[in-house]
Protein backbone atom coordinates (compact mmCIF):
# COMPACT_ATOMS: atom_id res chain seq x y z
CA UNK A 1 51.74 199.06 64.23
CA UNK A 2 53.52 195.39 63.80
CA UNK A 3 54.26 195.60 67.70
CA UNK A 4 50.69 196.55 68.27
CA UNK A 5 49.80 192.62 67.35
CA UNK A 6 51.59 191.34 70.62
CA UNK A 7 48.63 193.44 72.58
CA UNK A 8 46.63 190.84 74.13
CA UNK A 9 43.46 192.35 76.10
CA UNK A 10 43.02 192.30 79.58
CA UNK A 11 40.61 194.68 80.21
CA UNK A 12 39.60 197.22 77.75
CA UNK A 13 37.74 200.23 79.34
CA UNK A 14 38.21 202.95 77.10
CA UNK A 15 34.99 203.51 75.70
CA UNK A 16 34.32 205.31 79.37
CA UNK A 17 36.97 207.85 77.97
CA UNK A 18 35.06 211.39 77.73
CA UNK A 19 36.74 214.40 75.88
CA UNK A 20 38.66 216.33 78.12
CA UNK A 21 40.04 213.54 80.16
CA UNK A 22 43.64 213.05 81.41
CA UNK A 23 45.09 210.28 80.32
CA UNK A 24 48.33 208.10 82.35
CA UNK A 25 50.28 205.87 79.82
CA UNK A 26 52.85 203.30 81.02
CA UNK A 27 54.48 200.05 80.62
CA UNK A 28 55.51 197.51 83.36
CA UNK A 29 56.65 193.97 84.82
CA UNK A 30 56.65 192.83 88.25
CA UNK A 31 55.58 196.17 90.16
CA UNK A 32 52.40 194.49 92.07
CA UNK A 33 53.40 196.10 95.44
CA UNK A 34 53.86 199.56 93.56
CA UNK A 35 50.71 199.84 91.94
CA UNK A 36 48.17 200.62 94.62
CA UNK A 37 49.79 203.83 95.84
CA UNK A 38 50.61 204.69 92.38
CA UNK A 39 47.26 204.86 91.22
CA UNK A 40 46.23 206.63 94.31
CA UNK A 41 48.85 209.36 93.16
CA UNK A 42 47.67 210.05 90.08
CA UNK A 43 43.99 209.97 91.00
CA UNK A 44 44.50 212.71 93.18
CA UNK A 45 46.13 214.88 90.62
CA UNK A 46 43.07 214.62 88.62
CA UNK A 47 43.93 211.51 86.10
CA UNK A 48 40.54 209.78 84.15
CA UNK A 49 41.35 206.88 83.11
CA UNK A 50 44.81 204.70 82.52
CA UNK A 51 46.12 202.56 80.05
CA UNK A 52 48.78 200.31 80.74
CA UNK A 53 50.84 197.37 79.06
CA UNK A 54 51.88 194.42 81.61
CA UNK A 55 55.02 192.96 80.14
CA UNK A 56 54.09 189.48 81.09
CA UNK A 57 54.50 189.52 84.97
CA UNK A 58 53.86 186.71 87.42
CA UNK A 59 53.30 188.84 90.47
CA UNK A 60 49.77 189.26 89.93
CA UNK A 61 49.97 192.94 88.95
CA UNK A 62 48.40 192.65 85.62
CA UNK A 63 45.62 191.17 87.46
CA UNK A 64 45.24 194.09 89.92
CA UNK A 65 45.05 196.22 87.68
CA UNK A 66 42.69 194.19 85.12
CA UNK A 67 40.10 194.96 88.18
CA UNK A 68 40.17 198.70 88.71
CA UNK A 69 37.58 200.45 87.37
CA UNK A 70 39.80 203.32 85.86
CA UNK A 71 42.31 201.15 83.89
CA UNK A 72 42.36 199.46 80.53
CA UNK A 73 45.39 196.58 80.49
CA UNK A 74 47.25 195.09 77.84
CA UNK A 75 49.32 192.03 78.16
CA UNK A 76 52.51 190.72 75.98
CA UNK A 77 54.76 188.15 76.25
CA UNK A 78 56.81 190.17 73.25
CA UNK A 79 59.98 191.56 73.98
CA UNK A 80 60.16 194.27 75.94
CA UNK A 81 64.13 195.18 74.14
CA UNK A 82 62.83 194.38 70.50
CA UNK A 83 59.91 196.64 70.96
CA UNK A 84 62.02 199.79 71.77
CA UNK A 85 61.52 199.33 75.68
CA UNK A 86 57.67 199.05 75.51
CA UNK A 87 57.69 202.39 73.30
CA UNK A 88 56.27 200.68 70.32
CA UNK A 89 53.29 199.34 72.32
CA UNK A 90 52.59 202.62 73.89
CA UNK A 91 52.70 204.51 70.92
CA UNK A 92 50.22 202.53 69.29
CA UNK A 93 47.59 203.21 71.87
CA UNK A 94 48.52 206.73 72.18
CA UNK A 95 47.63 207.00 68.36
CA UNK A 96 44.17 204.93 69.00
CA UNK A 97 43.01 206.37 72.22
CA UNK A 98 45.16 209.40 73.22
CA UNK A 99 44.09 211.84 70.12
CA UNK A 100 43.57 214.97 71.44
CA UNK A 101 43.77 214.28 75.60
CA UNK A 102 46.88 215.76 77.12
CA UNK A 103 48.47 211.87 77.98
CA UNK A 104 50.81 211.44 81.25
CA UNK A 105 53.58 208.81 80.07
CA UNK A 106 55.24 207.52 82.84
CA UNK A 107 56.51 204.02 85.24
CA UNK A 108 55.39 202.66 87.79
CA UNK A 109 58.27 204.23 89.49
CA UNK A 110 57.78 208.04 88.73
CA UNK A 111 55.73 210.88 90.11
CA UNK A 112 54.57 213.95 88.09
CA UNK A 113 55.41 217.53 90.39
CA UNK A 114 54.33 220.57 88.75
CA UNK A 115 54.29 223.94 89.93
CA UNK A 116 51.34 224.48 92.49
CA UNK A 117 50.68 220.65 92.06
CA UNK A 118 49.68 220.70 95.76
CA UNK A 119 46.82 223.18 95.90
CA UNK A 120 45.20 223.08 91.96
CA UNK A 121 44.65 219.65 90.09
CA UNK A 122 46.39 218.75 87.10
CA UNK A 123 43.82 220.16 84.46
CA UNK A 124 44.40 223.70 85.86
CA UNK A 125 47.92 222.93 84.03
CA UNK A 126 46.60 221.34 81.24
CA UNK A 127 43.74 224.10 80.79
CA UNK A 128 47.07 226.76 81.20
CA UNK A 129 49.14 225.31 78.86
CA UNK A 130 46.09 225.23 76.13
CA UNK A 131 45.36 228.37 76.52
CA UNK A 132 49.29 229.21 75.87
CA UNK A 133 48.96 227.21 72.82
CA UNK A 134 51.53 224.61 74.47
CA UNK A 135 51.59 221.37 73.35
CA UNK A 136 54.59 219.67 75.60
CA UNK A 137 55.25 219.76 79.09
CA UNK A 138 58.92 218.85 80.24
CA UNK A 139 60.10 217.29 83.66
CA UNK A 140 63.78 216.29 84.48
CA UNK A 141 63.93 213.01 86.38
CA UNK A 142 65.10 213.45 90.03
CA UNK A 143 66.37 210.15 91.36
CA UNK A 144 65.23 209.90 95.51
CA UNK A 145 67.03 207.61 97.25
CA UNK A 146 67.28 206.64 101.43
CA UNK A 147 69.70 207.82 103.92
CA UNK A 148 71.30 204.85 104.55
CA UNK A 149 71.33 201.34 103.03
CA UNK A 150 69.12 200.65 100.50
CA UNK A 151 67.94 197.60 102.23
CA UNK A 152 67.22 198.93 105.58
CA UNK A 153 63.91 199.75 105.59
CA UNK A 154 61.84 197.70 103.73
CA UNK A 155 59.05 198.76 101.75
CA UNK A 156 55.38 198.04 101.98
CA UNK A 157 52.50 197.50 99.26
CA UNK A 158 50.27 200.87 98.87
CA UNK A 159 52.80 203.01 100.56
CA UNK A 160 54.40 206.09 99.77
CA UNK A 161 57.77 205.41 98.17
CA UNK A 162 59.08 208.99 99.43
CA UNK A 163 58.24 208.01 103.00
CA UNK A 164 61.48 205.94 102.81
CA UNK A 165 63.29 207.58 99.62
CA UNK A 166 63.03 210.95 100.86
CA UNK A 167 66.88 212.38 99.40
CA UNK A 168 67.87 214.23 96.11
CA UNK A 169 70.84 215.00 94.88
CA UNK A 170 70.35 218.94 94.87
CA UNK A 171 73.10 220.15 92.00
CA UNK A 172 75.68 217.62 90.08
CA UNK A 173 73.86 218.26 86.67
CA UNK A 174 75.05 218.54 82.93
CA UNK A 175 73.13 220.08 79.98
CA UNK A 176 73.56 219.91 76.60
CA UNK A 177 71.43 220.02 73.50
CA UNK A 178 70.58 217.17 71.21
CA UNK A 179 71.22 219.00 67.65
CA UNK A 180 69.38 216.10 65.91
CA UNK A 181 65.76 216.08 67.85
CA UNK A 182 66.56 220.09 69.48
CA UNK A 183 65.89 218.14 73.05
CA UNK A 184 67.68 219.42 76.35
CA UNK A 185 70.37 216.21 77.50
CA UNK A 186 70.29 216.09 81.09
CA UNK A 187 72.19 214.02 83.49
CA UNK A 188 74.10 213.59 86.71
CA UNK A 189 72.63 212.93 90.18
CA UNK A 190 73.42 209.89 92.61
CA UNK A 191 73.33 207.13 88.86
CA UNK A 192 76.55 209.30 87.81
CA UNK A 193 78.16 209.88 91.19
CA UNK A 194 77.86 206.48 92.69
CA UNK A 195 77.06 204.19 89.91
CA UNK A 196 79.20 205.83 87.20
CA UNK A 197 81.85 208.00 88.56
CA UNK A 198 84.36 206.87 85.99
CA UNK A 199 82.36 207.01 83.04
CA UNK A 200 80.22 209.78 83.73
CA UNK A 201 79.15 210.14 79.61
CA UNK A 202 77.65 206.47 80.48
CA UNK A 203 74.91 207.96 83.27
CA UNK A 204 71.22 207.53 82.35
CA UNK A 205 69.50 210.48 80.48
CA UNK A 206 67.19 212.45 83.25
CA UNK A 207 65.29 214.33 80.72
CA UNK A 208 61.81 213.85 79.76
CA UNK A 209 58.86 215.25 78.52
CA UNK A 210 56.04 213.07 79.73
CA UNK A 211 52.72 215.54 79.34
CA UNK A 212 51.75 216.00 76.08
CA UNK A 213 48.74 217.06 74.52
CA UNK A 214 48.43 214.09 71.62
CA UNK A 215 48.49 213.92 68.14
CA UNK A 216 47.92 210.50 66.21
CA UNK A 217 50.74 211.64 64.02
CA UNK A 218 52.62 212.13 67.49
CA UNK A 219 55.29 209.06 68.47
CA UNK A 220 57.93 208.77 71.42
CA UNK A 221 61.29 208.08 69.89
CA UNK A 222 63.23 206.99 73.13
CA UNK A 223 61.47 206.55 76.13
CA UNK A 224 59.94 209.63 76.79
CA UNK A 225 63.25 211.76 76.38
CA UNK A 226 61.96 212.41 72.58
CA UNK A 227 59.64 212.67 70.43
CA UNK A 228 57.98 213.73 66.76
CA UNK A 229 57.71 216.20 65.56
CA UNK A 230 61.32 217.65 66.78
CA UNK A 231 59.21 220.65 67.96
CA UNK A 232 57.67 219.15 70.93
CA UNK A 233 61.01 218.58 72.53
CA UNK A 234 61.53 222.72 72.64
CA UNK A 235 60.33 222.54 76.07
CA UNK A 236 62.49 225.16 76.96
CA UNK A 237 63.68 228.34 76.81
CA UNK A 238 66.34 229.30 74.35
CA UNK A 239 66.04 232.81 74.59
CA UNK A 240 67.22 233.09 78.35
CA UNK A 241 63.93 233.09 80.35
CA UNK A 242 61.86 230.15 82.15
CA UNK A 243 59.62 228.19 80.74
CA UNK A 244 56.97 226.21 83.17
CA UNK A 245 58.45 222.70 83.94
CA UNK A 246 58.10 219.67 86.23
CA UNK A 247 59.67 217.29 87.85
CA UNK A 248 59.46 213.41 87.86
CA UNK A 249 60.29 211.76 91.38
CA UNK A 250 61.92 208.43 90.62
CA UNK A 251 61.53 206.02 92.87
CA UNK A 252 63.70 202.99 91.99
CA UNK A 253 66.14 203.06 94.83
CA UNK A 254 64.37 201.04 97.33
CA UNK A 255 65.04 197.69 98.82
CA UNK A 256 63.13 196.59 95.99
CA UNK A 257 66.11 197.19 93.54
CA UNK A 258 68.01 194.42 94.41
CA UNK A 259 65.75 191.60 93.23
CA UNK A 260 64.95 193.87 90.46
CA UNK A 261 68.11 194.21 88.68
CA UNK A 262 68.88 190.52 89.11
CA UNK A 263 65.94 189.87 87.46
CA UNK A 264 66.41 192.40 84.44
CA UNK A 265 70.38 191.22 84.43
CA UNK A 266 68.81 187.89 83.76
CA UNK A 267 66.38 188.92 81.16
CA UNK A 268 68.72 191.23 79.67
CA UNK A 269 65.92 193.10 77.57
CA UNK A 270 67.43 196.90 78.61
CA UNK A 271 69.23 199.69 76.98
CA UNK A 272 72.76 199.10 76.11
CA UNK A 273 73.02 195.44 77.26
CA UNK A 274 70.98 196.33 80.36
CA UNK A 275 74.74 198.22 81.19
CA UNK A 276 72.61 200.50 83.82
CA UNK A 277 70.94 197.04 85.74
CA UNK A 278 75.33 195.87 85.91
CA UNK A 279 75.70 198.97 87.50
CA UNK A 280 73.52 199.05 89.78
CA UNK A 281 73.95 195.19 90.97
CA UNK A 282 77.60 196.05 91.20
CA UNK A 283 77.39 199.05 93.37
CA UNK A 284 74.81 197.49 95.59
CA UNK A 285 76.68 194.17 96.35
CA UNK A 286 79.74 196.50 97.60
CA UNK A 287 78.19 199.39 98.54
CA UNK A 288 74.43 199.94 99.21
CA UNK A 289 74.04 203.93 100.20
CA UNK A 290 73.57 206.61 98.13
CA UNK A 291 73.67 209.34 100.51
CA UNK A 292 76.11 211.90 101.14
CA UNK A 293 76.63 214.70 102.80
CA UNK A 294 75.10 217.19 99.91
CA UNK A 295 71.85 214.93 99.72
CA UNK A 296 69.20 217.32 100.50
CA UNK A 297 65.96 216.04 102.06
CA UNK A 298 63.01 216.88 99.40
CA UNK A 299 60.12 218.96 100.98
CA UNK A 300 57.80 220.43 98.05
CA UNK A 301 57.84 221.90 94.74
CA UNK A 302 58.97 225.28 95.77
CA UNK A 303 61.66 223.76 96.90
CA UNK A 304 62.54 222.45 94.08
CA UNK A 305 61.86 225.64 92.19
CA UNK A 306 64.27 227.37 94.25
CA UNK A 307 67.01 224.62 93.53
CA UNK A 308 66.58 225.48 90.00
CA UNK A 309 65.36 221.64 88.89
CA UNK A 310 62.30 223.63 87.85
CA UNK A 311 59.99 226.26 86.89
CA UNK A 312 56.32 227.88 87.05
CA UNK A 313 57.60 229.94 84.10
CA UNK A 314 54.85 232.64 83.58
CA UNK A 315 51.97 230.70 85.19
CA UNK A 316 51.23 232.58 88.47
């Protein structure tokens, strides 16, 4: 609630909110050229209305999305490190405006794939998983990169990011459960093999459970890898079955990056001394490809079903 007084208005929509409506959550800085397409995205799956927090960028993106008829903005100059990375700010306007809507968190970066997500809009989940009595919705985060350099194709404002980052690593994941919040730990995939091959322990966390149908007594604890109550993180199965699950495409690894991390390294408002931006400035300097010869090219959801990344559970 303290962080909630570095909110400064930009455009506040959300008395066009109706019950029922799907909400998309999310904090960002500097990701003008990524917005058009991904509000286009998530229109198509069926999102109402979105709220979003610009972290005080200078690329005209807050802006942008200031004038959309759909979105309510936020702006802070606050720290984006001091205020949990932007979870503070989100979780106060998930408690204000997200009571009882089934609220999308994600970046700028990430998009939601769910079982059938190509033929039935996202409420056809949402109206599933209410009538299971469900209350979270899990997704591991699949990092797509280019075959080839990083910088050789450059990409364009309003396009599809998996145009150009197109690959997935198809296996090279650990699991292991989080005793303290009962989550799922996930991780492995192209940040462990090429940016942390040493130090594999070090590799950034790939689960999350972005959909969730909100509670005002309902708050993120790290990103969107946990939350409270410890029971919404149960989103799987511990009894040897499937549950239903998702995926998050995660764009990051485009030619973008590069001017990206050296701005974060510079800010140095990330996790862990922003240890993950080192990395990846590092790596790229000496080495900018992530493919190998087990990347697979990604084609649908089924696809990914069959790979095991995840599940339609029981919903047929």
């Amino acid at each position: 609630m303290r962080k909630s007084r570095e909110l400064k208005v930009l455009a506040n929509r959300t008395d066009q909110i109706k019950r029922g409506d799907l909400l998309v959550f999310s904090t960002l800085r500097n990701e003008d050229i990524r917005l058009p397409y991904f509000l286009e995205y998530y229109r198509d799956l069926g999102i109402n209305h979105f709220l979003m927090v610009d972290n005080d960028s200078d690329d005209g993106g807050g802006d942008f999305l200031a004038n959309q008829p759909d979105v309510s903005v936020w702006r802070t100059k606050g720290s984006y490190k001091s205020s949990r990375f932007g979870v503070d700010w989100l979780n106060y306007l998930q408690i204000k405006y997200a009571h009882d809507h089934w609220a999308l968190t994600v970046d700028p970066d990430e998009f939601f794939v769910y079982p059938f997500c190509d033929t039935r809009p996202m409420n056809a989940l949402t109206d599933w998983l209410d009538a299971c009595s469900i209350r979270s919705f899990g997704a591991m985060l699949l990092d797509m990169y280019p075959k080839g350099r990083l910088d050789q194709t450059p990409y364009s404002r309003g396009q599809d990011p998996i145009e150009i980052a197109s690959w997935f690593d198809a296996g090279n994941y650990s699991y292991y459960r989080n005793h303290k919040y009962h989550n799922l730990w996930i991780q492995g995939g192209p940040r462990m093999r090429k940016f942390f091959p040493q130090e594999p322990w070090r590799a950034p966390a790939l689960n999350k459970i972005p959909l969730v149908k909100w509670h005002k007594d309902y708050a993120y604890v790290s990103s969107t890898h946990m939350i409270l109550p410890r029971g919404l993180n149960l989103v799987y199965d511990e009894w040897g079955g499937e549950k239903a699950s998702g995926v998050l495409l995660h764009t990051k690894f485009l030619d973008t990056l590069s001017v990206k991390a050296a701005e974060e390294l510079a800010r140095k408002q990330h996790y862990a001394g922003s240890r993950e931006y080192i990395a990846y400035a590092e790596t790229i300097s000496r080495d900018p490809d992530l493919w190998c010869k087990w990347s697979e090219k990604y084609i649908n959801w089924r696809q990914l079903e069959i790979l095991g990344l995840m599940s339609r559970g029981n919903w047929a």
